[in-house]
C-alpha atoms as a PDB file:
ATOM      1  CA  UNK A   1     -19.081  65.759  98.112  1.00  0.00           C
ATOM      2  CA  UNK A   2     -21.410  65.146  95.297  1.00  0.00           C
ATOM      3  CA  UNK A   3     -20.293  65.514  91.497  1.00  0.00           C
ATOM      4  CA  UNK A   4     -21.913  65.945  88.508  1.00  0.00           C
ATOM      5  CA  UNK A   5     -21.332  62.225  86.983  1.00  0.00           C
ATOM      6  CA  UNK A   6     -21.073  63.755  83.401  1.00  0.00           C
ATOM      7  CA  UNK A   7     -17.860  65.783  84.160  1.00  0.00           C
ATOM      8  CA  UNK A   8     -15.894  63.074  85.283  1.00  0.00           C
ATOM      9  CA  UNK A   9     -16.927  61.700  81.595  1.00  0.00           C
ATOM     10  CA  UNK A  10     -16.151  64.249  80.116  1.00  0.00           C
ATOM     11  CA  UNK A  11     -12.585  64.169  81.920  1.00  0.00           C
ATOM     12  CA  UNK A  12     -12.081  60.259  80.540  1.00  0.00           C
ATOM     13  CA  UNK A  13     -12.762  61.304  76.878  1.00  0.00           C
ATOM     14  CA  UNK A  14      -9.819  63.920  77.137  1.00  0.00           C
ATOM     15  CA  UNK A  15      -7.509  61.545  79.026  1.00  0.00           C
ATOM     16  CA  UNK A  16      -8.553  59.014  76.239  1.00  0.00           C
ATOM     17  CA  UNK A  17      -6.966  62.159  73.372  1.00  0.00           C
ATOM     18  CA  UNK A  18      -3.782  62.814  75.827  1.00  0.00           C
ATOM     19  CA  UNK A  19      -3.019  58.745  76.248  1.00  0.00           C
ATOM     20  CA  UNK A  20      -4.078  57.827  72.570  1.00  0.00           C
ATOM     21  CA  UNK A  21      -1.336  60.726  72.069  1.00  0.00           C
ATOM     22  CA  UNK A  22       1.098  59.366  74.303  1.00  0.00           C
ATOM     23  CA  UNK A  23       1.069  56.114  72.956  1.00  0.00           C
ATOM     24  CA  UNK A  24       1.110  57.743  69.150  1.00  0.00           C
ATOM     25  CA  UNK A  25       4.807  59.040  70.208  1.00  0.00           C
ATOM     26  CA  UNK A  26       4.146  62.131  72.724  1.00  0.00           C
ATOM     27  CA  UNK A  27       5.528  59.434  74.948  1.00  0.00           C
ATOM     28  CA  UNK A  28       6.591  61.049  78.856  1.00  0.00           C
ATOM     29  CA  UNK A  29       5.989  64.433  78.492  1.00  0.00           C
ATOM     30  CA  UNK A  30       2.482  63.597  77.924  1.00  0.00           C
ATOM     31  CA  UNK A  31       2.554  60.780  80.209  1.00  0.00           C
ATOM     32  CA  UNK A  32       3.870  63.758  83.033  1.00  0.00           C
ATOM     33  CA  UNK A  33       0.924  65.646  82.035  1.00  0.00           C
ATOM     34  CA  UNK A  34      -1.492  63.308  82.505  1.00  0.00           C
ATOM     35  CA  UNK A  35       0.312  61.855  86.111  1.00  0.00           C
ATOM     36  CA  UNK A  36      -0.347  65.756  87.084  1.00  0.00           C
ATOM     37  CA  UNK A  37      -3.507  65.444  86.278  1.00  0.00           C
ATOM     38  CA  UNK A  38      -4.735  62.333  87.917  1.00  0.00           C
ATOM     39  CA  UNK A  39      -2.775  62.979  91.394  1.00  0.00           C
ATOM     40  CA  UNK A  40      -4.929  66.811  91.386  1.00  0.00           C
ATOM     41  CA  UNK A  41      -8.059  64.903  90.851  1.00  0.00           C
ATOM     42  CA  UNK A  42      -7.297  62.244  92.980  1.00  0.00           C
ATOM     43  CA  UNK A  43      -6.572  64.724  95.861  1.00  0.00           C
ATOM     44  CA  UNK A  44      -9.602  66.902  94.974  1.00  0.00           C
ATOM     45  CA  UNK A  45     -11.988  65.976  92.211  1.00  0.00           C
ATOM     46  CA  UNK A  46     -13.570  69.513  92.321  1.00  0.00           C
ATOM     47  CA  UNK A  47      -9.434  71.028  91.776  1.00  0.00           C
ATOM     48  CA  UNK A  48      -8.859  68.441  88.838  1.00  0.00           C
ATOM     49  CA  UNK A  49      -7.919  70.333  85.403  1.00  0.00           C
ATOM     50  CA  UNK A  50     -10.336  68.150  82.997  1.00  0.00           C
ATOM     51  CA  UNK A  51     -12.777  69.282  85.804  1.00  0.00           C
ATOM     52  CA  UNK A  52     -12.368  72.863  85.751  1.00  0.00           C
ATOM     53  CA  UNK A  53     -12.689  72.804  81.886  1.00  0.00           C
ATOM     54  CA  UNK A  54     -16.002  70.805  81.930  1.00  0.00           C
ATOM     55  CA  UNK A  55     -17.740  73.256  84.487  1.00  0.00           C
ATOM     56  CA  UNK A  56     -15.753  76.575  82.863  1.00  0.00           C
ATOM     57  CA  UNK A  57     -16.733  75.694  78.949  1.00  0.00           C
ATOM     58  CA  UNK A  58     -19.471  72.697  78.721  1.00  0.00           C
ATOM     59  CA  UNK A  59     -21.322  72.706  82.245  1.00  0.00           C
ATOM     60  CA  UNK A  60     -23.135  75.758  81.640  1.00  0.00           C
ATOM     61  CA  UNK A  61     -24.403  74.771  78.178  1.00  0.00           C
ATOM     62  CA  UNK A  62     -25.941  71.705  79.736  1.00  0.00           C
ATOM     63  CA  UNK A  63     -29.498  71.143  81.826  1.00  0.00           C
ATOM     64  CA  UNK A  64     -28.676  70.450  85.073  1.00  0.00           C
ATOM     65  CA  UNK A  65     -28.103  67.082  86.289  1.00  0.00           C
ATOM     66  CA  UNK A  66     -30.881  64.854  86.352  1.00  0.00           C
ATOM     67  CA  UNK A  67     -27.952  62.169  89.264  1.00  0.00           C
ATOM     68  CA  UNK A  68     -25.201  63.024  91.126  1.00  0.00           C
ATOM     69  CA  UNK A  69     -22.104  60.572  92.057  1.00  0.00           C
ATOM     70  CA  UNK A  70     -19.920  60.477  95.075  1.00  0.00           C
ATOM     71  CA  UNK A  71     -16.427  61.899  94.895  1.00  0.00           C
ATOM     72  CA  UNK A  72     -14.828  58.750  96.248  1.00  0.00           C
ATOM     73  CA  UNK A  73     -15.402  56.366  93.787  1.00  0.00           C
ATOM     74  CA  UNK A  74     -13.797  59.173  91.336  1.00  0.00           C
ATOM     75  CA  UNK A  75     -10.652  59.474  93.321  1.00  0.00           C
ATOM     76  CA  UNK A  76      -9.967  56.203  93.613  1.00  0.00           C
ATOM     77  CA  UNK A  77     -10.096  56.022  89.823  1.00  0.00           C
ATOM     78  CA  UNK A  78      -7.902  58.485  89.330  1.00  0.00           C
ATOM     79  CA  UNK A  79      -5.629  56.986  92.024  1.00  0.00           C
ATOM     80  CA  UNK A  80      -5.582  53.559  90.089  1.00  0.00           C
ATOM     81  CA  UNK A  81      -4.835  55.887  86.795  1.00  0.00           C
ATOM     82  CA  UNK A  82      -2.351  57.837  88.512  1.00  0.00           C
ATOM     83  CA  UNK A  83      -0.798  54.066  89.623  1.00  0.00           C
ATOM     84  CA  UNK A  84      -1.018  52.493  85.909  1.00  0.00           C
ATOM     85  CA  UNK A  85       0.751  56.053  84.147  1.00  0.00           C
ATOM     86  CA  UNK A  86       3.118  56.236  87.352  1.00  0.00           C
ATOM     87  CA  UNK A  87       3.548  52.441  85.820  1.00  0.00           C
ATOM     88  CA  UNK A  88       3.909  53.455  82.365  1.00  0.00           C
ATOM     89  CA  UNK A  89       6.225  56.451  83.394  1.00  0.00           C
ATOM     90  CA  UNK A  90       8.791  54.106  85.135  1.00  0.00           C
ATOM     91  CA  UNK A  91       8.754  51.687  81.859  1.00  0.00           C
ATOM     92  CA  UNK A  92       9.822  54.404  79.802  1.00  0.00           C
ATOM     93  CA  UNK A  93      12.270  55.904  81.974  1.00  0.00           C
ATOM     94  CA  UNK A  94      13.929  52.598  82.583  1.00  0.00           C
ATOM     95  CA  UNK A  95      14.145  51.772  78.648  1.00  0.00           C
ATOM     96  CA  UNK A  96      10.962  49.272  79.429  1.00  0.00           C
ATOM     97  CA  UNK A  97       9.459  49.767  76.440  1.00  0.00           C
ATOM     98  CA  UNK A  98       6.897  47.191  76.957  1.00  0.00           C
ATOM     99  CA  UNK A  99       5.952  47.873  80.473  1.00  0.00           C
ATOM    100  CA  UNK A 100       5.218  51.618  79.292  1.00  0.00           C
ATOM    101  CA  UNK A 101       3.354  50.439  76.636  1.00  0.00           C
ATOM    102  CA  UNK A 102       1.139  47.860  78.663  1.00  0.00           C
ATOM    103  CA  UNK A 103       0.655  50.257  81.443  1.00  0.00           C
ATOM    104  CA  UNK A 104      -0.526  53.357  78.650  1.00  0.00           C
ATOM    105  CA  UNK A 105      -3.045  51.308  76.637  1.00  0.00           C
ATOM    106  CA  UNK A 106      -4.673  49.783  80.351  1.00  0.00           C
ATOM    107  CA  UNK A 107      -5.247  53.451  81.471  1.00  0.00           C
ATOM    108  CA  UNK A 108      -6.106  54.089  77.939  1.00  0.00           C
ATOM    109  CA  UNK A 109      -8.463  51.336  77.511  1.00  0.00           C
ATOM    110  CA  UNK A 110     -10.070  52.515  81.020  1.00  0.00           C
ATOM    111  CA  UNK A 111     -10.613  55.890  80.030  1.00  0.00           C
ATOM    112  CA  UNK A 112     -12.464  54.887  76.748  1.00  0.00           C
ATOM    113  CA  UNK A 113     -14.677  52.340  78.726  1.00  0.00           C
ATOM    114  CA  UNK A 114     -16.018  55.973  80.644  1.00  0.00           C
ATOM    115  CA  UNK A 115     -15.661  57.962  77.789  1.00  0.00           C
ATOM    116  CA  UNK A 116     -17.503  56.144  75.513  1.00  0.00           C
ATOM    117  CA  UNK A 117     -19.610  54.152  77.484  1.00  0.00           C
ATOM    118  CA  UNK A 118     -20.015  55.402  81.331  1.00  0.00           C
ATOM    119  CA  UNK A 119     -18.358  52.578  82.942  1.00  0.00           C
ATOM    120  CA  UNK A 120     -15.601  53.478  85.076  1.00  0.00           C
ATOM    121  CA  UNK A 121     -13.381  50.573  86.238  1.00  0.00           C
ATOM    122  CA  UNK A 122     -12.013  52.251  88.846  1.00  0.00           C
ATOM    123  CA  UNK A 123     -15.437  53.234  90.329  1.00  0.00           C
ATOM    124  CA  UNK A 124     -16.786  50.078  89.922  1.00  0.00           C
ATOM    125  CA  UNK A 125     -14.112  48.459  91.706  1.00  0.00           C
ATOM    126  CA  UNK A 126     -14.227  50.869  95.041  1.00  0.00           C
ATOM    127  CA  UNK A 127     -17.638  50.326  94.948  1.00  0.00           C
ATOM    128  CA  UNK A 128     -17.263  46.233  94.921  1.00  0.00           C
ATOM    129  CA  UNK A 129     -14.234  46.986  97.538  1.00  0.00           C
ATOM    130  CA  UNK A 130     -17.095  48.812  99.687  1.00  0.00           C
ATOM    131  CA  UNK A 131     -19.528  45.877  99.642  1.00  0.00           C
ATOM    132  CA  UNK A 132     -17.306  43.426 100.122  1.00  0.00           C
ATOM    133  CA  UNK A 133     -16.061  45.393 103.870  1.00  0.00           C
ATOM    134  CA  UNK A 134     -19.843  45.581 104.649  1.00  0.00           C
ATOM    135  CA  UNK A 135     -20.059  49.469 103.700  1.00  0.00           C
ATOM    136  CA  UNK A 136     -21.962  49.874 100.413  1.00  0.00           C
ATOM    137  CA  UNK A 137     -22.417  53.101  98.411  1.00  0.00           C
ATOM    138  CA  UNK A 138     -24.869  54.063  96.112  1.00  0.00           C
ATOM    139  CA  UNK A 139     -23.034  54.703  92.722  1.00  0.00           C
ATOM    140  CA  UNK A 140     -25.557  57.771  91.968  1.00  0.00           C
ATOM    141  CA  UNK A 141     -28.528  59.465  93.830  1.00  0.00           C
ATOM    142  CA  UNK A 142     -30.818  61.933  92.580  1.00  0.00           C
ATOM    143  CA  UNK A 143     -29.925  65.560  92.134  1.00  0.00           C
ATOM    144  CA  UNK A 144     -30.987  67.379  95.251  1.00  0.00           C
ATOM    145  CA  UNK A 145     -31.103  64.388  97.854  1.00  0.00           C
END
């Protein structure tokens, strides 16, 4: 499965608003939210909520994609979020306020770092993980390869 590498983007800068929130004082219900979120799109990229509302209300206002990306480097991102908030989640339900803390503003800090500036940690690493066992993957190809 091939993804437009602009909506999982697009997903990172509202993750950035929901844990920039959470760490504001919207605290676990937001931090819930956002665990939903990442185990969906960790499952199923194409099922993920941020997803839908990039293809539903921006995709068609946008030329088509010049690149696509690979869908696994994306879930395992949103795994590793889904591991940091599941992290963060624990902290505050255990009255560890810093381990919530630490755990928010990592996940935070990745999302910004894709938001902002198209680097995705999480991809980066799978893809490192993938050369490193002898099986590289091409972070993008060209739209209709």
């Amino acid at each position: 499965m091939l993804l437009d590498p602009r909506a999982p983007r697009f997903a990172a800068a509202v993750t950035t608003v929901v844990l920039a929130a959470a760490l504001l004082g919207g605290g676990t219900p937001l931090l819930l939210v956002q665990a939903v979120v990442f185990a969906i799109t960790a499952a199923n990229p194409r099922l993920g909520p941020y997803g839908l509302l990039y293809r539903t209300l921006v995709a068609p206002r946008l030329a088509a994609p010049t690149e696509l990306e690979p869908a696994a480097p994306v879930r395992f991102a949103q795994l590793v979020g889904l591991i940091f908030v599941g992290a963060a989640l624990v902290g505050q339900l255990a009255g560890l306020p810093v381990l919530a803390l630490v755990a928010t503003s990592a996940a935070l800090a990745a999302a910004f770092l894709n938001a902002a500036f198209d680097l995705c940690l999480g991809c980066v690493g799978y893809l490192a993980l993938r050369r490193l066992v002898g099986r590289p993957l091409a972070a993008r190809v060209p739209a209709g390869s």
